[in-house]
C-alpha atoms as a PDB file:
ATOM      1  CA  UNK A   1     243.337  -5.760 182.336  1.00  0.00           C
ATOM      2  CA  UNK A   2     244.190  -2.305 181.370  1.00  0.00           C
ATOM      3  CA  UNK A   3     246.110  -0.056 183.120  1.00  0.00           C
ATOM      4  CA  UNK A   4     247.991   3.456 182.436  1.00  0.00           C
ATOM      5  CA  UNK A   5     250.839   5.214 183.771  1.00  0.00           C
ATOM      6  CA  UNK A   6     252.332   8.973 182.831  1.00  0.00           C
ATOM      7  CA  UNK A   7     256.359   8.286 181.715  1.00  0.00           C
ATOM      8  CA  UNK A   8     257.960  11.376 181.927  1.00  0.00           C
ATOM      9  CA  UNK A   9     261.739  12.175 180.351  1.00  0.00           C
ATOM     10  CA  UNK A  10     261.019  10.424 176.865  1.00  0.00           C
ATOM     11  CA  UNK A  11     261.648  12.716 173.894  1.00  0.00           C
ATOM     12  CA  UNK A  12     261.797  10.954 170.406  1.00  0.00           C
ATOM     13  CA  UNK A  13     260.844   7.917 168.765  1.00  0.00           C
ATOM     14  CA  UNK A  14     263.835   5.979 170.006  1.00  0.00           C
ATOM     15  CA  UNK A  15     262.877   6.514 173.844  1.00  0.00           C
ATOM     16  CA  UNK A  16     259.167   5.513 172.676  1.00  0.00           C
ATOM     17  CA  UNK A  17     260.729   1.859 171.435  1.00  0.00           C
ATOM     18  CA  UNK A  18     262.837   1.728 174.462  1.00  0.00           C
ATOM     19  CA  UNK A  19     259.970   2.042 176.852  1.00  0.00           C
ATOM     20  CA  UNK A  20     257.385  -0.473 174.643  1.00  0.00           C
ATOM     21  CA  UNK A  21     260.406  -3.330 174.497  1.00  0.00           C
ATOM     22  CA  UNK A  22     261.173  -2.866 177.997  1.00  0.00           C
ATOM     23  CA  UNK A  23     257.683  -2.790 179.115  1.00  0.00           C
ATOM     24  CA  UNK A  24     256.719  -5.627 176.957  1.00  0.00           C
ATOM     25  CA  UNK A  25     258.913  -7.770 178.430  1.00  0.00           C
ATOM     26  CA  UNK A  26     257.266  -7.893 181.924  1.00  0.00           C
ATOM     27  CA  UNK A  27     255.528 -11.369 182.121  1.00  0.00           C
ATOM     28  CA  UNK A  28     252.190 -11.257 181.575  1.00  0.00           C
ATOM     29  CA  UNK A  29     252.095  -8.195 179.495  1.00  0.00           C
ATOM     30  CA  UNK A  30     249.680  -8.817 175.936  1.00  0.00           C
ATOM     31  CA  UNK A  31     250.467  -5.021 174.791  1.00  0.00           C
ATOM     32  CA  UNK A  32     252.009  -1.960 175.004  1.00  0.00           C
ATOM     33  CA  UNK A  33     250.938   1.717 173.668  1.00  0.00           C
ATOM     34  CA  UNK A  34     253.441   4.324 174.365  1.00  0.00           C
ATOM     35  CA  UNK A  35     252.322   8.298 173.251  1.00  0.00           C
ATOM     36  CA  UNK A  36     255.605  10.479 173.196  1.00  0.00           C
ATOM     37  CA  UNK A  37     253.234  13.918 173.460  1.00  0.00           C
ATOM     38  CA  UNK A  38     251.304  13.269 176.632  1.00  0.00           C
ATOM     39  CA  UNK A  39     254.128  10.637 177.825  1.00  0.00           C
ATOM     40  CA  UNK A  40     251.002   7.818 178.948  1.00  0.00           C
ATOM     41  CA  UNK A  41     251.948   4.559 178.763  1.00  0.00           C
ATOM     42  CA  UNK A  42     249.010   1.898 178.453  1.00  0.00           C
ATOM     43  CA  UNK A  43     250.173  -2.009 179.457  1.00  0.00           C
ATOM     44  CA  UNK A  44     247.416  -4.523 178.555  1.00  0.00           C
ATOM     45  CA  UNK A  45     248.335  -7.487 180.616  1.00  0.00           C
ATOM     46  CA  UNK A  46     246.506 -10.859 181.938  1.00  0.00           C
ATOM     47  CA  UNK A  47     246.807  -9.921 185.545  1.00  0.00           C
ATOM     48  CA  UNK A  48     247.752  -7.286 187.706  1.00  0.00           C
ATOM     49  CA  UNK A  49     251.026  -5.819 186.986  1.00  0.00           C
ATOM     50  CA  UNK A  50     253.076  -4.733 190.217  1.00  0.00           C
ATOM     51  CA  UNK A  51     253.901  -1.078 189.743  1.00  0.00           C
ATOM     52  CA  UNK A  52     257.372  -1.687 190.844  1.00  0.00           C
ATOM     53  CA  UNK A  53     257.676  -4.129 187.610  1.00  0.00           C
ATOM     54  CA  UNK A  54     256.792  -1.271 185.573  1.00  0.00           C
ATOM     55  CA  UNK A  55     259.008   1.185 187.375  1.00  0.00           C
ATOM     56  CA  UNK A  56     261.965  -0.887 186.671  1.00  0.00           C
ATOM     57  CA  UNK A  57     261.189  -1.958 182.983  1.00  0.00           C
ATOM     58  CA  UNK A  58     260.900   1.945 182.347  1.00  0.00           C
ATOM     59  CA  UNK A  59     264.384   2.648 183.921  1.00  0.00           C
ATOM     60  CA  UNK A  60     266.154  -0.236 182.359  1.00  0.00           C
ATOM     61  CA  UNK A  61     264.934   1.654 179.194  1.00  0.00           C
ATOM     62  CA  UNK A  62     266.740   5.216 180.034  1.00  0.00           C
ATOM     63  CA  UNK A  63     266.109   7.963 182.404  1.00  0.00           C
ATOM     64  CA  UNK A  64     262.606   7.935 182.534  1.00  0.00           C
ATOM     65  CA  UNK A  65     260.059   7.767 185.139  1.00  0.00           C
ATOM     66  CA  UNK A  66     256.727   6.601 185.878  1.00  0.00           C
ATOM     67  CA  UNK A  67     254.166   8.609 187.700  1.00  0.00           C
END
């Protein structure tokens, strides 16, 4: 499953590998691809991921949020 989320507040490379170790940590997650221009995130997972999951992974990895 494929899903993809807008992360808005990221603004180098460091919040980009904040966001994909966070994010990749969710159970269930396969892969991660974070783009720093547009800010979407893309989580390749096994199953559905609850949105709050993702919400929380993001803030655990700074003051970002997901749209």
């Amino acid at each position: 499953m494929t899903a993809t989320y807008t992360v808005t507040g990221m603004t180098c490379g460091h919040c980009v590998k904040a966001v994909t170790e966070e994010v990749s940590g969710i159970y269930g997650v396969t892969g991660v691809d974070v783009d720093l221009a547009s800010g979407k995130l893309t989580i390749t997972s096994d199953a559905p991921v609850d949105f709050d999951r993702v919400v929380e992974a993001v803030g655990e990895a700074g003051d970002y949020t997901v749209e």
